[in-house]
N, C-alpha and C. Protein backbone atom coordinates (compact mmCIF):
# COMPACT_ATOMS: atom_id res chain seq x y z
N UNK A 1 -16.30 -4.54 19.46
CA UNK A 1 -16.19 -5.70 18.61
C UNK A 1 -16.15 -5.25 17.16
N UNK A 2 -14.99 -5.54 16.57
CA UNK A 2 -15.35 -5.30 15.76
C UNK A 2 -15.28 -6.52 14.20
N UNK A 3 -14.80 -6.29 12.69
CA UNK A 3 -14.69 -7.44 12.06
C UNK A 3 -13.59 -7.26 11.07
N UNK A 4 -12.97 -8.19 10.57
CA UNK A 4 -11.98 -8.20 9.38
C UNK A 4 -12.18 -7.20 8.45
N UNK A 5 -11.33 -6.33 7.61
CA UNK A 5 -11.41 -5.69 6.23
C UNK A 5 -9.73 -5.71 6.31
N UNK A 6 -9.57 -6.06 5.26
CA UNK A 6 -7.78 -6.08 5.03
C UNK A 6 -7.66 -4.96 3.98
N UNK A 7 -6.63 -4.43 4.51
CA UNK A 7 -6.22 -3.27 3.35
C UNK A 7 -5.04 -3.03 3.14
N UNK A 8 -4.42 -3.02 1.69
CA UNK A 8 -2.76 -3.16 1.28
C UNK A 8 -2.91 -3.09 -0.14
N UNK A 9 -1.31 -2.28 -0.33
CA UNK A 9 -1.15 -1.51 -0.68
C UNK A 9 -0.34 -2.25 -2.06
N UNK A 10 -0.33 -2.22 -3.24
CA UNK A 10 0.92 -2.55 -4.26
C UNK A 10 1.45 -1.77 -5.06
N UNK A 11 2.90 -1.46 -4.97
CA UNK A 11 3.42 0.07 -5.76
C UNK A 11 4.57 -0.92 -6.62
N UNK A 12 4.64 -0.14 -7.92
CA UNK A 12 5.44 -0.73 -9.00
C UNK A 12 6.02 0.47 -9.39
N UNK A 13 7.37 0.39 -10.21
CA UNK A 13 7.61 1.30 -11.03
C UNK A 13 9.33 1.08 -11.87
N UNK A 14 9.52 1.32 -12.78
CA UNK A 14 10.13 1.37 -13.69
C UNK A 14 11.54 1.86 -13.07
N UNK A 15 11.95 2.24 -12.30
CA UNK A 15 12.91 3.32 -11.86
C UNK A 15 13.13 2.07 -10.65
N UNK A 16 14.53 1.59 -10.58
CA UNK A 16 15.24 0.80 -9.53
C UNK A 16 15.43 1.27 -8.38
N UNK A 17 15.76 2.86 -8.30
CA UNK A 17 16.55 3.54 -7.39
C UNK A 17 15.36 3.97 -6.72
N UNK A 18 14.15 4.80 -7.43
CA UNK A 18 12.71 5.14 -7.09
C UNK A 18 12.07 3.95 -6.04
N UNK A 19 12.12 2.63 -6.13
CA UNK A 19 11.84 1.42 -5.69
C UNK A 19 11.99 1.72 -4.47
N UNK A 20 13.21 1.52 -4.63
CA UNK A 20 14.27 1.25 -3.38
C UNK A 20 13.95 2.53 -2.06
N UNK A 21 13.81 3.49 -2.84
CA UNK A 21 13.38 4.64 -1.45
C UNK A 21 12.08 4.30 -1.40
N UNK A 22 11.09 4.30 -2.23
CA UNK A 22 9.71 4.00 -1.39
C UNK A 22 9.64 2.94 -1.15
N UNK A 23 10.64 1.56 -1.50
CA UNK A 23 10.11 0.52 -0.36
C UNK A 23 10.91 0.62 1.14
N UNK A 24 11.80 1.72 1.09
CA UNK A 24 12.79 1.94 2.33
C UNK A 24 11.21 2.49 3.20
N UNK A 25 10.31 3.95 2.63
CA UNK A 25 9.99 4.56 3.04
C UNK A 25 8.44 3.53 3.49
N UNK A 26 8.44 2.68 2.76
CA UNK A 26 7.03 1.70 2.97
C UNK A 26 7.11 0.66 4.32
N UNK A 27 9.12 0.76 4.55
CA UNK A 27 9.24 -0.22 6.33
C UNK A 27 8.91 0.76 7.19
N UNK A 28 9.49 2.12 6.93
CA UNK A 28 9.97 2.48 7.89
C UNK A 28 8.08 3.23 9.00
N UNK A 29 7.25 3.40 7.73
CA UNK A 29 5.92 3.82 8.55
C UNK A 29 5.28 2.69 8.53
N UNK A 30 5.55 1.48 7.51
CA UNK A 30 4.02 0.10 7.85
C UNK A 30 4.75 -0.87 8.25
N UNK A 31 6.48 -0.68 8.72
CA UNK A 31 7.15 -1.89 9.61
C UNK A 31 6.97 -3.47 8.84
N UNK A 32 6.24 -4.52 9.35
CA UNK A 32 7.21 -5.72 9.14
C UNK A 32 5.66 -6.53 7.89
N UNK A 33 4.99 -5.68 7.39
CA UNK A 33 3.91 -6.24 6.28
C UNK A 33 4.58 -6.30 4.59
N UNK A 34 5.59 -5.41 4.89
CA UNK A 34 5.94 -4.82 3.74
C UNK A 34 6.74 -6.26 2.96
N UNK A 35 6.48 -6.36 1.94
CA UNK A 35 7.11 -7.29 1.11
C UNK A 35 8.87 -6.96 0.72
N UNK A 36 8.75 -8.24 0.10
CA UNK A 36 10.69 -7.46 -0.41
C UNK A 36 10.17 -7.42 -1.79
N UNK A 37 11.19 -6.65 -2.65
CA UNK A 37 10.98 -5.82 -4.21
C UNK A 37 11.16 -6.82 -5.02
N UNK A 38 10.36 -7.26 -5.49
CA UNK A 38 10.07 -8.15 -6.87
C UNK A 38 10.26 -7.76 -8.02
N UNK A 39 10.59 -8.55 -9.03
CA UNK A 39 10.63 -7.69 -10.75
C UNK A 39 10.12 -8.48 -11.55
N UNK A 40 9.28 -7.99 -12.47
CA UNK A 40 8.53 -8.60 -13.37
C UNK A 40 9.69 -9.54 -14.58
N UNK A 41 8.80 -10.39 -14.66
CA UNK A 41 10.17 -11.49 -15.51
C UNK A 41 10.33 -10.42 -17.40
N UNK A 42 9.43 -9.70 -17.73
CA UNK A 42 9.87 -8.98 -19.04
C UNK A 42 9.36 -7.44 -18.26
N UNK A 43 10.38 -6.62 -19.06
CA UNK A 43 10.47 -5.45 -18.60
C UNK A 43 11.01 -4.64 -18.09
N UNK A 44 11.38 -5.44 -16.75
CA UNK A 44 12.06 -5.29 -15.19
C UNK A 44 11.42 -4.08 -14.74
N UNK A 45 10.57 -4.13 -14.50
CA UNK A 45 9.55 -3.17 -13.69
C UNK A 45 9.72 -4.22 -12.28
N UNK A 46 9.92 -3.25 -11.42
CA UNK A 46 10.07 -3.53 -10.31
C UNK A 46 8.09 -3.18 -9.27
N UNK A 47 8.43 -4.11 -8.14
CA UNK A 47 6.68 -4.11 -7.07
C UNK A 47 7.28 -5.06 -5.83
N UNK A 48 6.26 -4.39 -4.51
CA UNK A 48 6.20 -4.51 -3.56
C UNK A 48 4.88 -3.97 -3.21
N UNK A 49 4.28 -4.90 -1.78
CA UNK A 49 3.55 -4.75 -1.35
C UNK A 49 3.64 -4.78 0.00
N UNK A 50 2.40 -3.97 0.40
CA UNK A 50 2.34 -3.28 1.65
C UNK A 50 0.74 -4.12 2.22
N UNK A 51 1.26 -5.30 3.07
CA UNK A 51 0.23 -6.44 3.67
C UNK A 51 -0.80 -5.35 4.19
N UNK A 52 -1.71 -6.06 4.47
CA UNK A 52 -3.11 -5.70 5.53
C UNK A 52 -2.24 -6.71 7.56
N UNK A 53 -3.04 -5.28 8.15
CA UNK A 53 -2.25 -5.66 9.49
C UNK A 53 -2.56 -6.64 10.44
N UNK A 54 -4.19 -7.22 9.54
CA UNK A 54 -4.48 -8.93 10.85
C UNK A 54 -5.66 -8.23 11.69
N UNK A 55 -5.79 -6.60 11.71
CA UNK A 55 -6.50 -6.28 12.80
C UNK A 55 -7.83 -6.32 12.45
N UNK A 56 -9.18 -6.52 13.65
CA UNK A 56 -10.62 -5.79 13.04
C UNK A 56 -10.46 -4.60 13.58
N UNK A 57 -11.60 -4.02 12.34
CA UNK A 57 -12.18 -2.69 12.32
C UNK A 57 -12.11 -2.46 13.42
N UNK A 58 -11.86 -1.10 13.75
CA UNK A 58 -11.93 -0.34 15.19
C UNK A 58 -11.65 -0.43 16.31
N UNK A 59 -10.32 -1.55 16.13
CA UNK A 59 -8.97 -1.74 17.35
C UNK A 59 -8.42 -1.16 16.57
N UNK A 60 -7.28 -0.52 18.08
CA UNK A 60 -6.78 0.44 17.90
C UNK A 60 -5.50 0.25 17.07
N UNK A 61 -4.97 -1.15 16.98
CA UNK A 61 -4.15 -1.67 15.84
C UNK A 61 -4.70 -1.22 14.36
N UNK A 62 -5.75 -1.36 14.14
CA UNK A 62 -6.56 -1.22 12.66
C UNK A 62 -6.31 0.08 12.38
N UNK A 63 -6.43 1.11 13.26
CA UNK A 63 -6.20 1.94 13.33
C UNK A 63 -4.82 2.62 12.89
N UNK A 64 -4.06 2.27 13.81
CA UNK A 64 -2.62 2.50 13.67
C UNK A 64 -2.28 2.22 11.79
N UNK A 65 -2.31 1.08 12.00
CA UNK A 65 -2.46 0.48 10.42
C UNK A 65 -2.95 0.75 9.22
N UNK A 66 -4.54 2.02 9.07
CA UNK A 66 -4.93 2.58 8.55
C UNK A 66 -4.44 4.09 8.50
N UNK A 67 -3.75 5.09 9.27
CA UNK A 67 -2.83 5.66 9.49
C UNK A 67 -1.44 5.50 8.73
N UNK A 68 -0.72 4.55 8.71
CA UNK A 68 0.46 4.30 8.63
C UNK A 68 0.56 4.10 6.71
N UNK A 69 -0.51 3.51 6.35
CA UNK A 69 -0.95 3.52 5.08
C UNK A 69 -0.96 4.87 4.55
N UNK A 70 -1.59 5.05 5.21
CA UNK A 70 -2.55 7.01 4.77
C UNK A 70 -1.24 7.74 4.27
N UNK A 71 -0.16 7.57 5.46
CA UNK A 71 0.75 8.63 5.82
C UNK A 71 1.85 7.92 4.34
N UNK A 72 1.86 6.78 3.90
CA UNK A 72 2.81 6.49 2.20
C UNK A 72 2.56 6.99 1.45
N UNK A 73 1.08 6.41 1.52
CA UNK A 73 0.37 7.09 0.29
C UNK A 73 0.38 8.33 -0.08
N UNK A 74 0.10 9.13 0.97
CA UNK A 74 0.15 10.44 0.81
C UNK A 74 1.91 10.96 0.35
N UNK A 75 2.54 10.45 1.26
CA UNK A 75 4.06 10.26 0.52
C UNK A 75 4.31 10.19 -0.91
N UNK A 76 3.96 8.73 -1.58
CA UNK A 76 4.05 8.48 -2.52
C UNK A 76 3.28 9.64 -4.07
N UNK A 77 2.01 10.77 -3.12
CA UNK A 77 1.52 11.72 -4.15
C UNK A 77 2.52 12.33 -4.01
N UNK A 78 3.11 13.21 -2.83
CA UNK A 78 4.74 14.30 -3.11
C UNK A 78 5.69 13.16 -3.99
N UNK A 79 5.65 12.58 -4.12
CA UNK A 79 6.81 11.94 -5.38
C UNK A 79 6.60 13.17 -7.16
N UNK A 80 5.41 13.04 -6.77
CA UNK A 80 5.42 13.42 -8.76
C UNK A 80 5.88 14.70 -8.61
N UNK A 81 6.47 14.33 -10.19
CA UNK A 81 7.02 15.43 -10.82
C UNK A 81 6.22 16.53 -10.98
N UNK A 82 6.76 18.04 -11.13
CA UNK A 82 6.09 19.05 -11.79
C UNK A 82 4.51 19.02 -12.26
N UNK A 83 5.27 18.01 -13.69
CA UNK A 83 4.11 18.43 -14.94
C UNK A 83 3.03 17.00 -14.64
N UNK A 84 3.40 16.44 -13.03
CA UNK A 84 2.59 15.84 -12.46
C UNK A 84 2.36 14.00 -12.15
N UNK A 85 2.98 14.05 -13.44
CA UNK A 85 3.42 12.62 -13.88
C UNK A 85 4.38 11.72 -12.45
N UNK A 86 4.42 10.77 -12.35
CA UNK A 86 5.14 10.07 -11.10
C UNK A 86 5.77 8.93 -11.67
N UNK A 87 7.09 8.38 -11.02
CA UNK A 87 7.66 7.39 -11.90
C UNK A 87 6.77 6.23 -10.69
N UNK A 88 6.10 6.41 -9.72
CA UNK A 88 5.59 5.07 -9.05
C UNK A 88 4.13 4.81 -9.58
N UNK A 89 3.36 3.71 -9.68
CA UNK A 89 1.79 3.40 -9.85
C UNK A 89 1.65 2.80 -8.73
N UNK A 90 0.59 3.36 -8.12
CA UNK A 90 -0.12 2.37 -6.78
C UNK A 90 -1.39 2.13 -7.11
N UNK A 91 -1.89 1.06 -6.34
CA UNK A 91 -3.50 0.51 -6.02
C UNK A 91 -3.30 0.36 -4.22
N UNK A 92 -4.47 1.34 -3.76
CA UNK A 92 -4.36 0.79 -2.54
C UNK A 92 -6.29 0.33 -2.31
N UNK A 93 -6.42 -0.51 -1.92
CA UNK A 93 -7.68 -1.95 -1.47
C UNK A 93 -8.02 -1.68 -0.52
N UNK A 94 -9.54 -2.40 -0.13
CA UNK A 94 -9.71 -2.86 0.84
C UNK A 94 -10.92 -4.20 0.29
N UNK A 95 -10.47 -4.94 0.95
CA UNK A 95 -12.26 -5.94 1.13
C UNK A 95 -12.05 -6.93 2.17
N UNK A 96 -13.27 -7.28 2.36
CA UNK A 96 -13.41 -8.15 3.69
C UNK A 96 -13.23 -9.37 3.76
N UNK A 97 -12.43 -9.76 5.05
CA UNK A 97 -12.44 -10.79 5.46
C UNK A 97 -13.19 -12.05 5.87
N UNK A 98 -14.26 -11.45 6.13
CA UNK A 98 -15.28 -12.04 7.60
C UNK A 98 -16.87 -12.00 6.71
N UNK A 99 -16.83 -10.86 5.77
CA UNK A 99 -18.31 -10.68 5.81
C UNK A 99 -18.34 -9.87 4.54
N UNK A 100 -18.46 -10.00 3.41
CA UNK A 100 -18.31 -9.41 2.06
C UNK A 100 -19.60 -8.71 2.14
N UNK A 101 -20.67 -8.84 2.46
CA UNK A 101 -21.57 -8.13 2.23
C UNK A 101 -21.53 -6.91 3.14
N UNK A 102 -20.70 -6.93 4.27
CA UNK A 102 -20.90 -5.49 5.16
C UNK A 102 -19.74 -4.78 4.86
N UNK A 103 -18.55 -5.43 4.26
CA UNK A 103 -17.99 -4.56 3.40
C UNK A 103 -17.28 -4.99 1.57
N UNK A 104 -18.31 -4.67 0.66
CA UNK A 104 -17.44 -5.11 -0.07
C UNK A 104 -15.51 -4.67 -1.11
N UNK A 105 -15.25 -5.24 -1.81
CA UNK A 105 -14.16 -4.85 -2.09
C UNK A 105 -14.31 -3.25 -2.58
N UNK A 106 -12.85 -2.19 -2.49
CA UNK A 106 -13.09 -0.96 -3.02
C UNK A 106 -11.80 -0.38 -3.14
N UNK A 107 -11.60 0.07 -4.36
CA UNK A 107 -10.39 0.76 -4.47
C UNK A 107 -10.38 2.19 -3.82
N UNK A 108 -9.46 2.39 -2.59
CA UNK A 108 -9.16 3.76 -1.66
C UNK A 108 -8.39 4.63 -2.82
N UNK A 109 -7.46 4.34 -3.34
CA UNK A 109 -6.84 5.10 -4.07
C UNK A 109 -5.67 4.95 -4.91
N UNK A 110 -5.38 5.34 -5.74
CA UNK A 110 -4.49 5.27 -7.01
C UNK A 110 -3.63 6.18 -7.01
N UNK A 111 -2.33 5.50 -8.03
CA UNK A 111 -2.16 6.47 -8.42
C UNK A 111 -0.92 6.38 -9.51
């Protein structure tokens, strides 16, 4: 048995073409959560997001789903350049559904 924590993902970035492969690369491992590419009304910075999968903690869906995340993200660090810099920014979340006090909100990772 387990309980709700939703976790997802939002990547932005300046670069159209950059977008477009990591939101290609954001269906093809987290399938049908993934948002379509939005653009900010000044700027045109482009974002998409990568939903939370519906599952509780410790089915094996949650699982899959926490995986499939892992494996962008980690994607999205081989993006940067050299001198380290990356044309994408991410926030990837989690907080709970069901029960804020057994898990509260927490940023997994940036970038």
């Amino acid at each position: 048995m387990g309980y709700m924590c939703h976790h997802h993902i939002v990547v932005i970035s300046f670069h159209e073409k950059d977008i477009k492969k990591a939101h290609a690369r954001a269906k093809d491992k987290c399938g049908d959560v993934v948002t379509e590419i939005l653009m900010t009304p000044i700027n045109g910075y482009r974002f998409f997001m990568v939903g939370p999968d519906g599952s509780k903690e410790g089915w094996s869906a949650s699982d899959k789903g926490d995986k499939s995340r892992e494996n962008f993200v980690d994607w999205l660090n081989n993006q940067a350049y050299k001198d380290g810099s990356n044309s994408f920014s991410w926030i990837y979340v989690k907080h709970a559904g069901e029960d804020h006090e057994v898990d509260p909100p927490e940023i997994i990772s940036w970038g």
